[in-house]
PDB file of N, CA and C in Angstrom:
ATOM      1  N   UNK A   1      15.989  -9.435  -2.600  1.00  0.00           N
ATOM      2  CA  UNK A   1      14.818  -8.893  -1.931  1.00  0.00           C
ATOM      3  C   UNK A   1      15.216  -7.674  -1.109  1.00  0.00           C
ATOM      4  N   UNK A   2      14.110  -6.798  -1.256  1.00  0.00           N
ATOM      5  CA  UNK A   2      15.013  -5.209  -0.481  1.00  0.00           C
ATOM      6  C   UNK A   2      14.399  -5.352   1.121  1.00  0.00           C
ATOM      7  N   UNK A   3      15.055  -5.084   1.855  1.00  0.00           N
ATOM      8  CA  UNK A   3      15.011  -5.104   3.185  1.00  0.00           C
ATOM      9  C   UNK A   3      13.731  -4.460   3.925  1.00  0.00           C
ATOM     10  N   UNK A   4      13.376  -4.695   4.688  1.00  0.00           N
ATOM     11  CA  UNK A   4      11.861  -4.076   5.267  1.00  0.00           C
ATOM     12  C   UNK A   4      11.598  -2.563   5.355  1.00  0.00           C
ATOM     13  N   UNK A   5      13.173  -1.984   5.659  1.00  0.00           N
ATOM     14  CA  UNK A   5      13.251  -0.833   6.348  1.00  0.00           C
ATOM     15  C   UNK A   5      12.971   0.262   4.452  1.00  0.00           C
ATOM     16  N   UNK A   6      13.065  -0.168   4.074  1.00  0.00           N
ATOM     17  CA  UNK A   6      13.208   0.309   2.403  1.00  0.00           C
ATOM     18  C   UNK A   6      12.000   0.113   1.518  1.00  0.00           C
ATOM     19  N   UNK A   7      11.164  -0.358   1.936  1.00  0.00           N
ATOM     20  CA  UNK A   7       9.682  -0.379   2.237  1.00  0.00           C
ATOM     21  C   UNK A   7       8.876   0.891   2.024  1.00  0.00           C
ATOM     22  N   UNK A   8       8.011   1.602   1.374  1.00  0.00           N
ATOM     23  CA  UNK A   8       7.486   2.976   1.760  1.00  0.00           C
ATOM     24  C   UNK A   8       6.629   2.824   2.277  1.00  0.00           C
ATOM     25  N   UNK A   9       6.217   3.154   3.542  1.00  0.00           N
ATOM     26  CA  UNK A   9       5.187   3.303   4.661  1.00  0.00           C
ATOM     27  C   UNK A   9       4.158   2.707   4.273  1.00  0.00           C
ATOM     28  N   UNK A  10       3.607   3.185   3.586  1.00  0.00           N
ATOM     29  CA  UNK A  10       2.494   2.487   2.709  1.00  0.00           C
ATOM     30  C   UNK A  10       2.278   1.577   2.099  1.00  0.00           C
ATOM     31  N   UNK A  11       3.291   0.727   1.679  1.00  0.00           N
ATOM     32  CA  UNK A  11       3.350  -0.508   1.871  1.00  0.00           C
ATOM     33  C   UNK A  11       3.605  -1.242   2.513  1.00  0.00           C
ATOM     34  N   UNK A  12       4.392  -0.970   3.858  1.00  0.00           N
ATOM     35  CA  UNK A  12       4.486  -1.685   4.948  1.00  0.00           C
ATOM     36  C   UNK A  12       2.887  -1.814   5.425  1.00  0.00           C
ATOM     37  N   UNK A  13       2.342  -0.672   5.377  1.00  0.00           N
ATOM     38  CA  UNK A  13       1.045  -0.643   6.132  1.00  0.00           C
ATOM     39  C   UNK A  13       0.454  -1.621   5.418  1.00  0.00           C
ATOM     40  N   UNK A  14       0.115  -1.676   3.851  1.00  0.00           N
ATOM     41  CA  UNK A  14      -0.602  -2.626   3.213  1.00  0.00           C
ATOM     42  C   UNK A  14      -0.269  -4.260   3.916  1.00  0.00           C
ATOM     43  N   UNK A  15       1.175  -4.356   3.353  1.00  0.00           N
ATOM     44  CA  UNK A  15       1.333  -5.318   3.933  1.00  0.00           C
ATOM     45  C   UNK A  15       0.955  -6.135   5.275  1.00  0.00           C
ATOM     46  N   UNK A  16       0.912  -5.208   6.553  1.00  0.00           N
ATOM     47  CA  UNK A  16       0.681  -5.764   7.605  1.00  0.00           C
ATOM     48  C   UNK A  16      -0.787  -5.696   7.798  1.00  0.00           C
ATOM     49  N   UNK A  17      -1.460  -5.162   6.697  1.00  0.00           N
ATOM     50  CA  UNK A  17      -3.358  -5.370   7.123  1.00  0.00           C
ATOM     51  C   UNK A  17      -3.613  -6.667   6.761  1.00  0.00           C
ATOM     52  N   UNK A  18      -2.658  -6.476   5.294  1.00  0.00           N
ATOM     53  CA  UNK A  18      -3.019  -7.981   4.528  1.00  0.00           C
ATOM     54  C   UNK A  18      -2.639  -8.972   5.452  1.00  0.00           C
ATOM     55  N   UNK A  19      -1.471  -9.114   6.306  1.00  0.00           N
ATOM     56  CA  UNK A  19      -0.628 -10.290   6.670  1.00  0.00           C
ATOM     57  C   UNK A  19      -2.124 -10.218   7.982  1.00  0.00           C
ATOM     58  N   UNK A  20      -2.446  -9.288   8.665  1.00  0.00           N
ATOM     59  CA  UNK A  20      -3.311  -9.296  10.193  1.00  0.00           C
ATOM     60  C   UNK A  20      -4.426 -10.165   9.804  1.00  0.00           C
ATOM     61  N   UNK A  21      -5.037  -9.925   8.427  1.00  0.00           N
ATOM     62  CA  UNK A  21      -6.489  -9.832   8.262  1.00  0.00           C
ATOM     63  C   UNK A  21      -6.189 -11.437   7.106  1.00  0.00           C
ATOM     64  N   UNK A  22      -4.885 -12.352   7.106  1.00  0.00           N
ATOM     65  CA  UNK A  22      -4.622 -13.223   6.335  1.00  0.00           C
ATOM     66  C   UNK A  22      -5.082 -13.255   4.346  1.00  0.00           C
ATOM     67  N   UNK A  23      -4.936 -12.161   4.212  1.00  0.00           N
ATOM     68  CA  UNK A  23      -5.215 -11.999   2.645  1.00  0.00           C
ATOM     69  C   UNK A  23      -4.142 -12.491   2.044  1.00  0.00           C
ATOM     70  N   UNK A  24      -4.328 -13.018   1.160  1.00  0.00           N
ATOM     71  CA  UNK A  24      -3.601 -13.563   0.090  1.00  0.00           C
ATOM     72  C   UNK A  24      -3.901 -12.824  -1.033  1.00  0.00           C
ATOM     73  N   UNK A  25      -2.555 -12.975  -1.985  1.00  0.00           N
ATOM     74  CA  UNK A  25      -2.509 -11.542  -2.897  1.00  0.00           C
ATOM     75  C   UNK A  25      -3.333 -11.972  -4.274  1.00  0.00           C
ATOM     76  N   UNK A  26      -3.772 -13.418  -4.304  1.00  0.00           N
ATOM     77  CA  UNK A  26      -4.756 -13.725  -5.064  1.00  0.00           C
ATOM     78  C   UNK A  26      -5.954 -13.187  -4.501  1.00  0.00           C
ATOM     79  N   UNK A  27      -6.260 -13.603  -3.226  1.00  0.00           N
ATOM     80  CA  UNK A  27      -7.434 -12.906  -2.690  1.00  0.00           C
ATOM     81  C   UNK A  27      -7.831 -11.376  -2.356  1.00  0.00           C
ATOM     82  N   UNK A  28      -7.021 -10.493  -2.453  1.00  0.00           N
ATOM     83  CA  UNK A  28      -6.944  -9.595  -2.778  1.00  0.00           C
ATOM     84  C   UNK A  28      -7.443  -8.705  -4.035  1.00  0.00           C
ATOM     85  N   UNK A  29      -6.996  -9.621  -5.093  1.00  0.00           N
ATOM     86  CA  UNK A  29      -7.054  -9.435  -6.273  1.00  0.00           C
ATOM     87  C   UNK A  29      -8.316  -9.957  -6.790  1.00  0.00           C
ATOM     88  N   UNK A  30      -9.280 -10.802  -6.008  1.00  0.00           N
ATOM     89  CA  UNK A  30     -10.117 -11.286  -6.787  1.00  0.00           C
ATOM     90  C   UNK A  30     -11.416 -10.372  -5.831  1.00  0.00           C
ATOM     91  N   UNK A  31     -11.017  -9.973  -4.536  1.00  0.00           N
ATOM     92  CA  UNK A  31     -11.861  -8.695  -4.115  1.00  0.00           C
ATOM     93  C   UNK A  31     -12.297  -7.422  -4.331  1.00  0.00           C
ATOM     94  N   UNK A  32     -10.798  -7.174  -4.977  1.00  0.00           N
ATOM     95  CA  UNK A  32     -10.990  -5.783  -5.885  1.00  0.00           C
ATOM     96  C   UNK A  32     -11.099  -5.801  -7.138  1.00  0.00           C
ATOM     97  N   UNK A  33     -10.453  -6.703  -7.604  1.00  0.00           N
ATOM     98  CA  UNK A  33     -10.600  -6.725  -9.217  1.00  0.00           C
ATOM     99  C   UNK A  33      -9.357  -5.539 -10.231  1.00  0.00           C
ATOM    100  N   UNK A  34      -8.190  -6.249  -9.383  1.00  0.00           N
ATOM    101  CA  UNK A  34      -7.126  -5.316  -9.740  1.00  0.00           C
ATOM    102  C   UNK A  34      -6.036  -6.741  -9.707  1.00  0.00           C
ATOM    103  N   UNK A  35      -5.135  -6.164 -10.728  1.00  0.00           N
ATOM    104  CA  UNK A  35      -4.161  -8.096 -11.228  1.00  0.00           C
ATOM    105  C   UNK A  35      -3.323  -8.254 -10.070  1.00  0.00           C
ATOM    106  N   UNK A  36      -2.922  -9.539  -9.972  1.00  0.00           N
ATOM    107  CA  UNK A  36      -2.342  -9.882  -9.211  1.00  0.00           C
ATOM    108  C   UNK A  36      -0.507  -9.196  -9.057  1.00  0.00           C
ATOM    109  N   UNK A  37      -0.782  -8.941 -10.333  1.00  0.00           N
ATOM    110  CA  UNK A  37       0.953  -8.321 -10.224  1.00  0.00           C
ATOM    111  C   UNK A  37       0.929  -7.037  -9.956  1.00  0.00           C
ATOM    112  N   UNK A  38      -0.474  -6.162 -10.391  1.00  0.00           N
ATOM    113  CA  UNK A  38      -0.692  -4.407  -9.596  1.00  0.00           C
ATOM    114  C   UNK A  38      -0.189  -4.882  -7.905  1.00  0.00           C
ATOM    115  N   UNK A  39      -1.415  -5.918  -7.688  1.00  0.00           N
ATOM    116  CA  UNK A  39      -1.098  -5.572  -6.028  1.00  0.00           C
ATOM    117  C   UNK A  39      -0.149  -6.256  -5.327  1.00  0.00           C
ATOM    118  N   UNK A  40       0.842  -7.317  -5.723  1.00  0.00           N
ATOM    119  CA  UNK A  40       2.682  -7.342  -5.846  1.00  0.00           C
ATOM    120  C   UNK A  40       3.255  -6.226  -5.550  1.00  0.00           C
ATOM    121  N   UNK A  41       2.700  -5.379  -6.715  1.00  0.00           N
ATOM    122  CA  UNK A  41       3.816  -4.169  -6.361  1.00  0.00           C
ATOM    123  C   UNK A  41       3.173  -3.352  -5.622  1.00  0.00           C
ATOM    124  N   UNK A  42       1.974  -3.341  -5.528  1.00  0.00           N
ATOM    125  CA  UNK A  42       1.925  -2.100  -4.363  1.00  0.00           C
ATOM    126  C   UNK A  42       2.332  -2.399  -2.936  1.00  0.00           C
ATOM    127  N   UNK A  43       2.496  -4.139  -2.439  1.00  0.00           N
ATOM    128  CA  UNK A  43       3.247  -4.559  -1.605  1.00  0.00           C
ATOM    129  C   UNK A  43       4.075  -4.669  -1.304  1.00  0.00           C
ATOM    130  N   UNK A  44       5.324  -4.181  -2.823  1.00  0.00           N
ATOM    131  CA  UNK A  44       6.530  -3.935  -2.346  1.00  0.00           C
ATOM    132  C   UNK A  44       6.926  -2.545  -2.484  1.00  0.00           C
ATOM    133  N   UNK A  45       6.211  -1.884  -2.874  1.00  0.00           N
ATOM    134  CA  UNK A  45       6.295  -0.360  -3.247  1.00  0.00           C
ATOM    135  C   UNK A  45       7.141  -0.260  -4.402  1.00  0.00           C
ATOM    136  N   UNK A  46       6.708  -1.138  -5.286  1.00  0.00           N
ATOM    137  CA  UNK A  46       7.507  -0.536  -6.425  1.00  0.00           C
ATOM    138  C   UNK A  46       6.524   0.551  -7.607  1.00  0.00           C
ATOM    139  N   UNK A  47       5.724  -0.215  -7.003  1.00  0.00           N
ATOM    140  CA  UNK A  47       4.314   1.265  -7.665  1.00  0.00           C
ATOM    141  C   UNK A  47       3.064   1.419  -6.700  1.00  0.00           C
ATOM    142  N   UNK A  48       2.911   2.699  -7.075  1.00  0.00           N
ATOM    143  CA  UNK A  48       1.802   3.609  -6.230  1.00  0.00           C
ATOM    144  C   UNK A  48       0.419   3.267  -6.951  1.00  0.00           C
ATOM    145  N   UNK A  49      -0.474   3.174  -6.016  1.00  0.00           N
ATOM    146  CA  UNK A  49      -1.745   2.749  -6.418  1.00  0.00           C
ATOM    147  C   UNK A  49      -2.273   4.117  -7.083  1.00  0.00           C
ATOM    148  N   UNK A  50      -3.008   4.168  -8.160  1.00  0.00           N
ATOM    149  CA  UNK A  50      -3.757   5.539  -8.485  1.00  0.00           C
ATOM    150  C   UNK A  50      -4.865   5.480  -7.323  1.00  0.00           C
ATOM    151  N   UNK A  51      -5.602   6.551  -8.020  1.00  0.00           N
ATOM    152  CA  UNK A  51      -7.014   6.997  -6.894  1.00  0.00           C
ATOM    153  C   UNK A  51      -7.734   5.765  -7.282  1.00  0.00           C
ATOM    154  N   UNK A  52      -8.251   5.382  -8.779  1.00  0.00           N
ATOM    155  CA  UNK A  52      -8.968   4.179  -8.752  1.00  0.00           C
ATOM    156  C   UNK A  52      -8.651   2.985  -8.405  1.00  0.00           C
ATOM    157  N   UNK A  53      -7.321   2.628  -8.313  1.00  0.00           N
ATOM    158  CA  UNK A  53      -7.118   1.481  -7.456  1.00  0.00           C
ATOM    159  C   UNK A  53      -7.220   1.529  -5.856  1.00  0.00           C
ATOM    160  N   UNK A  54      -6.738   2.833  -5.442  1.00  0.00           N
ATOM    161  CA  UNK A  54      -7.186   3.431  -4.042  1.00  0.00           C
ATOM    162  C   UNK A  54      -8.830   2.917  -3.312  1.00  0.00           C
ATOM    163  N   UNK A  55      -9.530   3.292  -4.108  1.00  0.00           N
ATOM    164  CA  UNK A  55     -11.084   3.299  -4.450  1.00  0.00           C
ATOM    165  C   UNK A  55     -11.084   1.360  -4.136  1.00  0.00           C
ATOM    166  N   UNK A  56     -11.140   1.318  -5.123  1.00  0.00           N
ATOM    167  CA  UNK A  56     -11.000  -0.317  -5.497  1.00  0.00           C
ATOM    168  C   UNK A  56     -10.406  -1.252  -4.058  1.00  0.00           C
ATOM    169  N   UNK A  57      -9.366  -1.137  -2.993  1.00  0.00           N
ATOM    170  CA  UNK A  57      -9.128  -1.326  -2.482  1.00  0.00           C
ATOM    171  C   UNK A  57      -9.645  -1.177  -1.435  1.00  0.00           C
ATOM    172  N   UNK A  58     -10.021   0.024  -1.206  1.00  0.00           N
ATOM    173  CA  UNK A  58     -10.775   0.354   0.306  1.00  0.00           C
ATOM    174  C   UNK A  58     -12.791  -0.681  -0.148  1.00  0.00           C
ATOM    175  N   UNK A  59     -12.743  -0.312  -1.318  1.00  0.00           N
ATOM    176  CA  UNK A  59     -14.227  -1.310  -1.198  1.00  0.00           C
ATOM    177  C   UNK A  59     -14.231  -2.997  -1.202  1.00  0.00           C
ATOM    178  N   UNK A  60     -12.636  -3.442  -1.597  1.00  0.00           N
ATOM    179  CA  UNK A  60     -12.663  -4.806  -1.825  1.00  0.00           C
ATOM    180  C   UNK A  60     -12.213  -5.214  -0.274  1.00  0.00           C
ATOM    181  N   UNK A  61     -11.296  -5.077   0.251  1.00  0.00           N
ATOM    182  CA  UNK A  61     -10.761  -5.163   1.363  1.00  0.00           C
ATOM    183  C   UNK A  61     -10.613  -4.797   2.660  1.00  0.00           C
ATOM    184  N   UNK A  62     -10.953  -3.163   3.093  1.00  0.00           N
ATOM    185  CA  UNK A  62     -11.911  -2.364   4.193  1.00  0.00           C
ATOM    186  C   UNK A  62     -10.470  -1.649   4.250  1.00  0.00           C
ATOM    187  N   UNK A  63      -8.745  -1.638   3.309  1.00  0.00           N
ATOM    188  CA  UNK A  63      -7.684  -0.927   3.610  1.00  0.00           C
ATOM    189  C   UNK A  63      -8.017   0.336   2.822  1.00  0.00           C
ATOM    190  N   UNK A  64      -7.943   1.477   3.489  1.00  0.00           N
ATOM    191  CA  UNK A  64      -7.645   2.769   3.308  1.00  0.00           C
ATOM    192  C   UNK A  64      -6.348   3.245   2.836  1.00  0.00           C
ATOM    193  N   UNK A  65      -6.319   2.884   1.525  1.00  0.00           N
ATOM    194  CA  UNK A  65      -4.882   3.009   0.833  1.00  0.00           C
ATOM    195  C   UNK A  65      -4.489   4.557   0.503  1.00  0.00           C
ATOM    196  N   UNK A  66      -5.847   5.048   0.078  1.00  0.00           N
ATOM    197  CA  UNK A  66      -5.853   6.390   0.344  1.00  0.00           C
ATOM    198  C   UNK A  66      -4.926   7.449   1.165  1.00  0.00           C
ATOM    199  N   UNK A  67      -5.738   7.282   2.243  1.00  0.00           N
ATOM    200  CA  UNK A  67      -5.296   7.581   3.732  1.00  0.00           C
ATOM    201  C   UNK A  67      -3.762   7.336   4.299  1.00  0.00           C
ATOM    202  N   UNK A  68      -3.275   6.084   3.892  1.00  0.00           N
ATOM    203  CA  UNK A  68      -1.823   5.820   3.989  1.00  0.00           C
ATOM    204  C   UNK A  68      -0.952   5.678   3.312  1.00  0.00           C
ATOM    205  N   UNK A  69      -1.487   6.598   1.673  1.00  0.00           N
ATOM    206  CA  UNK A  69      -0.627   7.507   1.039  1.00  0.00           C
ATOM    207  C   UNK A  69      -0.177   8.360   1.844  1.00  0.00           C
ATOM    208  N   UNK A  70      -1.317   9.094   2.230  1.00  0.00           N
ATOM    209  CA  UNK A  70      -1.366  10.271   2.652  1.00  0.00           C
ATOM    210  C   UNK A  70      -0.314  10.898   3.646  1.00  0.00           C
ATOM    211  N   UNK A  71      -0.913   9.905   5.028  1.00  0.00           N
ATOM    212  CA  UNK A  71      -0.285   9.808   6.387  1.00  0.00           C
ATOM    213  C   UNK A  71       1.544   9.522   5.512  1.00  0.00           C
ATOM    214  N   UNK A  72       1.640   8.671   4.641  1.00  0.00           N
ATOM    215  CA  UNK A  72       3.070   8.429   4.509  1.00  0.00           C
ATOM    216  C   UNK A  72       3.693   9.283   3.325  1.00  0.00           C
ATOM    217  N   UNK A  73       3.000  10.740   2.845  1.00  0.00           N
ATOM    218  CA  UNK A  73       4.165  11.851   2.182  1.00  0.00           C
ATOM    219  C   UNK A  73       4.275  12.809   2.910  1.00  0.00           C
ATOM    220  N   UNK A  74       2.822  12.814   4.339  1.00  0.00           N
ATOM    221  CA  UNK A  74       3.377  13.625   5.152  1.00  0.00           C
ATOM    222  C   UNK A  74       4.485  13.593   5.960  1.00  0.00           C
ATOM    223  N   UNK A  75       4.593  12.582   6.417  1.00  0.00           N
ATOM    224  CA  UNK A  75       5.620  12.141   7.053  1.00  0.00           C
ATOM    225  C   UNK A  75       7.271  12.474   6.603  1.00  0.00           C
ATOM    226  N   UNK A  76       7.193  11.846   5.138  1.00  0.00           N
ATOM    227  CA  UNK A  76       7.925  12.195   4.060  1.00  0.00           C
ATOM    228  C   UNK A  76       8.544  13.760   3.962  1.00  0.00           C
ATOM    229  N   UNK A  77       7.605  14.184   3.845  1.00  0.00           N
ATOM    230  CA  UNK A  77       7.341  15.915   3.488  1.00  0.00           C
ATOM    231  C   UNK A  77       8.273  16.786   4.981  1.00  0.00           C
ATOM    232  N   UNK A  78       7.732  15.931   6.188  1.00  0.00           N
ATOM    233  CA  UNK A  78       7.981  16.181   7.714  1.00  0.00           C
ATOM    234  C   UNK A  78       9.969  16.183   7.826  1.00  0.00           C
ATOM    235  N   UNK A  79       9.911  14.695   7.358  1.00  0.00           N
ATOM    236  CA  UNK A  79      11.513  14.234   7.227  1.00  0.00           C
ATOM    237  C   UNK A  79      12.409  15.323   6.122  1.00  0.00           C
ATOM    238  N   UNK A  80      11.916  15.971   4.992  1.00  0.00           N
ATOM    239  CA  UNK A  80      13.055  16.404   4.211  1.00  0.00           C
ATOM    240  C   UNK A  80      12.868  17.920   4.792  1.00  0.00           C
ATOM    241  N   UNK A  81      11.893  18.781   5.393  1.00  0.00           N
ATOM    242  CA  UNK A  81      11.857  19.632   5.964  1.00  0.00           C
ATOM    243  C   UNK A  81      13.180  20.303   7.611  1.00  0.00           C
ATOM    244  N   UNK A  82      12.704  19.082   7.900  1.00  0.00           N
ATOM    245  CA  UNK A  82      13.912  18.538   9.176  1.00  0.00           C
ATOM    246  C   UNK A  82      15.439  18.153   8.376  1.00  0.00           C
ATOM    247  N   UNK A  83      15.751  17.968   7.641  1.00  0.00           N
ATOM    248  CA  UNK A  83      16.692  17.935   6.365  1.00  0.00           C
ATOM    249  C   UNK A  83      17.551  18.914   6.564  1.00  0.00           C
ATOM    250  N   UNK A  84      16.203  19.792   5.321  1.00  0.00           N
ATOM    251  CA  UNK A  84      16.844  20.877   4.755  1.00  0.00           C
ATOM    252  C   UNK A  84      17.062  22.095   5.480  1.00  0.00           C
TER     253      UNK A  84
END
């Protein structure tokens, strides 16, 4: 299992709405109507939600997955700038 810190923002964030708001990743899945193993991985960040699962998420669940793409390549973008 990969360590928290190794996590991409955006799935930490997912994670901790789901864990605040007690979703279960079946329940999740049966709100949006996206498989249970899509939203696995978007909890561990091993894959990025498209825009329609984006979509799908913010109407099944009230998370702005969108948005914390977003907030987390800026960030991203912020860190390799300070880098290079």
């Amino acid at each position: 299992m990969r360590n928290k810190k190794q996590f991409p923002k955006w799935a930490r964030d997912f994670r901790l709405f789901c864990a605040e708001h007690d979703l279960t990743v079946a329940e999740i899945s049966e709100y949006t109507g996206i498989s249970m193993t899509a939203i696995g991985c978007y909890r561990t960040g091993k894959k990025r939600p498209g825009l329609k699962s984006c979509k799908k998420i913010k109407d099944g669940i009230g998370f702005d997955m969108y948005h914390s793409l977003y907030l987390s390549y800026q960030e991203e973008e912020s860190e390799c700038l300070k880098q290079g």
